[in-house]
C-alpha atoms as a PDB file:
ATOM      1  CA  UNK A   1      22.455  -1.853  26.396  1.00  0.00           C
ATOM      2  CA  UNK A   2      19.354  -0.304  24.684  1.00  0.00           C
ATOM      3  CA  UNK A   3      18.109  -1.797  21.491  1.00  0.00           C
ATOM      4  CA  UNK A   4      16.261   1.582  20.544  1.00  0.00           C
ATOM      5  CA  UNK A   5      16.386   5.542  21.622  1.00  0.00           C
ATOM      6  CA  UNK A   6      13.634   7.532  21.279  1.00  0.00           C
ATOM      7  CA  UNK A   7      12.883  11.460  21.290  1.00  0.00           C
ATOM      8  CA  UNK A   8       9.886  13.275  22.250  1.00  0.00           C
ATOM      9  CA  UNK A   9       8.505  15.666  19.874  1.00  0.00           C
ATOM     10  CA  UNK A  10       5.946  18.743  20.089  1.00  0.00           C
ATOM     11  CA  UNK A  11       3.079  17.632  17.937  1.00  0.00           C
ATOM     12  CA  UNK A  12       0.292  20.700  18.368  1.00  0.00           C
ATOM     13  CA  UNK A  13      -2.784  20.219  19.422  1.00  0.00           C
ATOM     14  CA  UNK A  14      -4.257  21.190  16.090  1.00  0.00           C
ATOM     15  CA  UNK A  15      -2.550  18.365  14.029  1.00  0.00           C
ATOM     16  CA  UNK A  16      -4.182  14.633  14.171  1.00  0.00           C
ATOM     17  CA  UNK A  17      -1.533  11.841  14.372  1.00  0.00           C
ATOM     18  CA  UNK A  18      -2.800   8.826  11.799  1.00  0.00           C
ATOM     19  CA  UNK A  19      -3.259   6.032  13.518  1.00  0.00           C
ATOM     20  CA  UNK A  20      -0.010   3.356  11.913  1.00  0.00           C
ATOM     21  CA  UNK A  21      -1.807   0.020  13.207  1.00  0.00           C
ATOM     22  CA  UNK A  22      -5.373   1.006  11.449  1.00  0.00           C
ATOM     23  CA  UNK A  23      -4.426  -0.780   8.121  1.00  0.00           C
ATOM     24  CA  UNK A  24      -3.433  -3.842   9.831  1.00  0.00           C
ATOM     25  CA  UNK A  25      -5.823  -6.919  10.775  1.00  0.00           C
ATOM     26  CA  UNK A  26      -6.828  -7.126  13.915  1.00  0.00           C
ATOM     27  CA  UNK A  27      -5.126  -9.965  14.954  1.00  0.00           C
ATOM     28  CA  UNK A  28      -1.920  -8.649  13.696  1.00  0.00           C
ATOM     29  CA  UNK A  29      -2.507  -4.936  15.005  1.00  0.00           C
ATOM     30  CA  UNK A  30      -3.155  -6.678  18.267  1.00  0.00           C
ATOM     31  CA  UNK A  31       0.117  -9.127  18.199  1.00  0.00           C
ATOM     32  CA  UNK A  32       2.177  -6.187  17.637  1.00  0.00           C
ATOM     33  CA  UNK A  33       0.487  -3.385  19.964  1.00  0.00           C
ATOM     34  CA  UNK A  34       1.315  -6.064  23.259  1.00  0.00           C
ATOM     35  CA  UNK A  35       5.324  -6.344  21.913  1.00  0.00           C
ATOM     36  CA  UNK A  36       7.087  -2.420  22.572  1.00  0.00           C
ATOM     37  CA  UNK A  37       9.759  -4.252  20.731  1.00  0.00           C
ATOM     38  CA  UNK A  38       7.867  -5.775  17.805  1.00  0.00           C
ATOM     39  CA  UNK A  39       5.925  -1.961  17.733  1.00  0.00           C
ATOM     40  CA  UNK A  40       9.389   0.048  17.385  1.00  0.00           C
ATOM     41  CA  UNK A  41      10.420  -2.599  14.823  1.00  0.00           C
ATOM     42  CA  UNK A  42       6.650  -2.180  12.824  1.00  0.00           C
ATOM     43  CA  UNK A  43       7.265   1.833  12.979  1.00  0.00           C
ATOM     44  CA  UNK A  44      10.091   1.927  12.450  1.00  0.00           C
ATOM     45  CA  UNK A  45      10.300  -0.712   9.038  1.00  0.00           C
ATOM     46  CA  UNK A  46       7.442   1.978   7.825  1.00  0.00           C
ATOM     47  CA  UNK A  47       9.416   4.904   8.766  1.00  0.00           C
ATOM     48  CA  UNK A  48      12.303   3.274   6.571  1.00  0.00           C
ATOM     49  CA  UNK A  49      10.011   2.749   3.296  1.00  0.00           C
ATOM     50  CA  UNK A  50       8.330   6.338   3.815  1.00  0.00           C
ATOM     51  CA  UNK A  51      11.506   7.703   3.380  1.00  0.00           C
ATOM     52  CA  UNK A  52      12.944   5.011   0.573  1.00  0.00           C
ATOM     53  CA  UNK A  53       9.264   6.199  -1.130  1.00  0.00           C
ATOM     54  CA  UNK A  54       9.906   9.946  -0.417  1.00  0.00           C
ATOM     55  CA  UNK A  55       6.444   9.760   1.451  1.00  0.00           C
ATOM     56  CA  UNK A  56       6.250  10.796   4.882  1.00  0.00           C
ATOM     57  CA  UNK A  57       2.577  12.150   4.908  1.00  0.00           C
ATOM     58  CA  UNK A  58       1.231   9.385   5.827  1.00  0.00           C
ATOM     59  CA  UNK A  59       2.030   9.169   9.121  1.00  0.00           C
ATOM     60  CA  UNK A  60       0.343  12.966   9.824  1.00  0.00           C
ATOM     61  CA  UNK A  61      -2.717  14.318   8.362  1.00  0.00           C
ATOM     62  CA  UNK A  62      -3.822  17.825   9.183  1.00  0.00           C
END
């Protein structure tokens, strides 16, 4: 049994995607970018307080 599902999305080539790890330290960016599993948990805990915030700009930038 899957502990995710994902989609795929159109994102055109025109619009930059903002890279989520960037704010992170290193160490921490690089603990979670070798874990798919700790990455879909990082994205989506920010997804979650984007939308508790009513912000979700901050995960594209034009």
């Amino acid at each position: 049994m899957p502990i995710y599902r994902a989609n795929t999305v159109h994102v055109p080539r025109q619009r930059a995607l903002v890279d989520a790890l960037a704010p992170l330290p290193d160490d921490q960016r690089e603990r979670i970018a070798r874990s798919e599993t700790r990455l879909v948990d990082y994205l989506d805990r920010r997804a979650r307080k984007g939308r508790e915030d009513g912000d979700q700009s901050r995960f594209l930038s034009s």
